[in-house]
Protein backbone atom coordinates (compact mmCIF):
# COMPACT_ATOMS: atom_id res chain seq x y z
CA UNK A 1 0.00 0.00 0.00
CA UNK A 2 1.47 3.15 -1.22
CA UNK A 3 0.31 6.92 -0.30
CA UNK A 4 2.00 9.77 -2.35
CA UNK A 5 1.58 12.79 -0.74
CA UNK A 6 0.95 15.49 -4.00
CA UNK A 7 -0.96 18.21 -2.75
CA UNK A 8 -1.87 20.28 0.28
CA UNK A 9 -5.15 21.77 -0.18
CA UNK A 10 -6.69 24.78 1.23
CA UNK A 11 -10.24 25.09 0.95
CA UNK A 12 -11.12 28.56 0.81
CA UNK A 13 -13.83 30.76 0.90
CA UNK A 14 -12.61 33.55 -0.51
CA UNK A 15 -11.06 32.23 -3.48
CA UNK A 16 -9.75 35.43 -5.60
CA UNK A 17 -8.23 36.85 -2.26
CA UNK A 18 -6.27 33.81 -1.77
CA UNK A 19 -5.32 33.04 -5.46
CA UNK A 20 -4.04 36.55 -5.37
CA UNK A 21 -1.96 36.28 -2.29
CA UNK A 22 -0.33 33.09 -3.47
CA UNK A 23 0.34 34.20 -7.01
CA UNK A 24 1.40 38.02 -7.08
CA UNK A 25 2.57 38.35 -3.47
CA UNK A 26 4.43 35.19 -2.19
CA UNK A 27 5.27 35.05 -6.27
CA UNK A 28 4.97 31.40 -6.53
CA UNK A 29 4.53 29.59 -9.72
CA UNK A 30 0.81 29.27 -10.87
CA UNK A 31 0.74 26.07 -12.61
CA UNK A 32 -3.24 25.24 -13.06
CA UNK A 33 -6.84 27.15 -12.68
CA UNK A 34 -7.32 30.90 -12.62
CA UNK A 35 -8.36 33.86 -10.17
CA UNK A 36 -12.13 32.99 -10.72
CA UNK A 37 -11.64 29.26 -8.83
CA UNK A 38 -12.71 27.01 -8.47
CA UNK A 39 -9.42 25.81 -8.02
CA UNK A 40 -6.14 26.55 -8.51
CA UNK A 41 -2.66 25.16 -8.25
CA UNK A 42 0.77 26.56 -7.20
CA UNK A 43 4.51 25.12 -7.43
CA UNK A 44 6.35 24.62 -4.21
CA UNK A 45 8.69 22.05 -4.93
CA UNK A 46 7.75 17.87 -3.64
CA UNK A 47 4.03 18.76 -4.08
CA UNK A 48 1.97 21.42 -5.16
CA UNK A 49 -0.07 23.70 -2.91
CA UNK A 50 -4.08 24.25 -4.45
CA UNK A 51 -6.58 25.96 -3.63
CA UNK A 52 -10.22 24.91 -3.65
CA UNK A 53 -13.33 26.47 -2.49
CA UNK A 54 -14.88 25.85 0.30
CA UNK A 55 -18.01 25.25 -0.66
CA UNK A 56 -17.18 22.95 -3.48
CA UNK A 57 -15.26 20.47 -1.16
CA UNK A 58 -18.61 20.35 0.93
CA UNK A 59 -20.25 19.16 -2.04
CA UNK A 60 -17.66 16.36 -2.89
CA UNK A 61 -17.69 15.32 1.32
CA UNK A 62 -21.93 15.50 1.17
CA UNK A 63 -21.61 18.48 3.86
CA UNK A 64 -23.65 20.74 1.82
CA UNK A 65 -26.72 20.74 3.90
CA UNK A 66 -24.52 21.85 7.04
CA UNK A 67 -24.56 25.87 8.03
CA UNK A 68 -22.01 27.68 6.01
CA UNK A 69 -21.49 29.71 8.79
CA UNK A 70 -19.58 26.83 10.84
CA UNK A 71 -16.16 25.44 10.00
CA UNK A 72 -17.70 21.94 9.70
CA UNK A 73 -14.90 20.32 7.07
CA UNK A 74 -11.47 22.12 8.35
CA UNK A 75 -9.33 24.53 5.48
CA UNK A 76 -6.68 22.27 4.72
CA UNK A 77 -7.04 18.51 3.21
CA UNK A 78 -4.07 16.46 2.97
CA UNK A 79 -3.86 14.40 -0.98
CA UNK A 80 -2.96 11.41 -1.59
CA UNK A 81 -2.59 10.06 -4.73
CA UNK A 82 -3.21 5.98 -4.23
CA UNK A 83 -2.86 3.49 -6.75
CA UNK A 84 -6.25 1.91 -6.44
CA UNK A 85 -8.54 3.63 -4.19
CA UNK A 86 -11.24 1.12 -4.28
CA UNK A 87 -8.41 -1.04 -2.87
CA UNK A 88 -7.35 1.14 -0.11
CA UNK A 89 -10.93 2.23 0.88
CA UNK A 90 -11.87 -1.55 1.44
CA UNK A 91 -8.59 -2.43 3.33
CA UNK A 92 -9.01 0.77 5.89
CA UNK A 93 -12.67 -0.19 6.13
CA UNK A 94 -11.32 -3.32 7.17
CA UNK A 95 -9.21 -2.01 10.11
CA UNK A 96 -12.47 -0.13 10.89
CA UNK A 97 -11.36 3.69 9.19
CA UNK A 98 -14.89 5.72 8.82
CA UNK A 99 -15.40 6.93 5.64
CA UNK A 100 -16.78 10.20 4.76
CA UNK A 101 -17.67 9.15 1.31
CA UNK A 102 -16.92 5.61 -0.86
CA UNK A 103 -15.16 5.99 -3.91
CA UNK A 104 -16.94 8.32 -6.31
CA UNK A 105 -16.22 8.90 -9.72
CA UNK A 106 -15.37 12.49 -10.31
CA UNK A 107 -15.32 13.54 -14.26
CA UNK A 108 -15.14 17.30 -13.38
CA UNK A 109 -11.71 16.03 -11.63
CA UNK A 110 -10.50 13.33 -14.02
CA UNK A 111 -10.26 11.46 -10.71
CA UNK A 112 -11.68 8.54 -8.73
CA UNK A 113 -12.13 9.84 -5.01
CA UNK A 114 -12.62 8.84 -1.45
CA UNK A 115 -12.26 11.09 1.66
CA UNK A 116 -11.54 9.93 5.24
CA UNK A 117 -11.03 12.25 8.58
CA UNK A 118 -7.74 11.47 10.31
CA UNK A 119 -8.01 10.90 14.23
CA UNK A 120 -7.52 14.37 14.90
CA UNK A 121 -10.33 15.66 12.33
CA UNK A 122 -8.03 16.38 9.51
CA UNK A 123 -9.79 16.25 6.10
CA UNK A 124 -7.98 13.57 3.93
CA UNK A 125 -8.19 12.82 0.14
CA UNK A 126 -7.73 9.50 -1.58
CA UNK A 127 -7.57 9.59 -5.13
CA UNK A 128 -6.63 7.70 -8.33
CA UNK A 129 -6.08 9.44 -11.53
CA UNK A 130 -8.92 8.61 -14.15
CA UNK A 131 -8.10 10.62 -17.20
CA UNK A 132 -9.97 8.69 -19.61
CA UNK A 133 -13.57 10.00 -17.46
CA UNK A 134 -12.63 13.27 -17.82
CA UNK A 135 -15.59 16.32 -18.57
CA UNK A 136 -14.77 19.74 -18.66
């Protein structure tokens, strides 16, 4: 079982704000997505930093119906890219790992997704490349 950490993710709610800080004042290099979200990705050597909104990542976790006043999924999710995620989804699930949601096709994403809380609350990200679903 192999986890590749490629991305830090900040979910953000105000996504222009952000995009700007990253790109024009800590100047790092923009390497996916645009100003007007919802996501966007920077350089910073091992693994990229992104930035996601907010609300978006409650619709991929099923939070949507929660208040959007409350800080109910955290502003950072750790991703892991995962060979097989249907694979590592049923062998946590065997050790007794909750699951926020099961595998899920994303074609929006080009990615086959599952996310998990670490024990601490930390929003994680499973996911296996899955170019050939892709929808823009």
């Amino acid at each position: 079982m192999s986890f590749n950490l490629t991305h830090t993710r900040l979910l953000v709610r105000n996504f222009k704000a952000c995009f700007k800080f990253y790109n024009n004042i800590l100047d790092l290099p923009h390497i996916g997505g645009n100003e007007s979200g919802p996501y966007a990705e920077f350089n910073t050597g091992a693994h990229s930093l992104a930035l996601f909104d907010y609300y978006r990542m409650a619709e991929a976790i099923g939070a949507v119906h929660k208040p959007k006043d409350v800080n109910f999924q955290g502003q950072v999710a750790l991703i892991f890219e995962v060979q097989d995620v249907d694979a590592i989804y049923n062998h946590l699930k065997e050790q007794g790992i909750k699951f926020l949601t099961k595998p899920t096709d994303r074609p929006a994403w080009g990615l086959r997704t599952s996310h998990l809380r670490d024990p601490d609350g930390n929003l994680i990200e499973l996911y296996t490349n899955r170019p050939e679903i892709y929808v823009p």
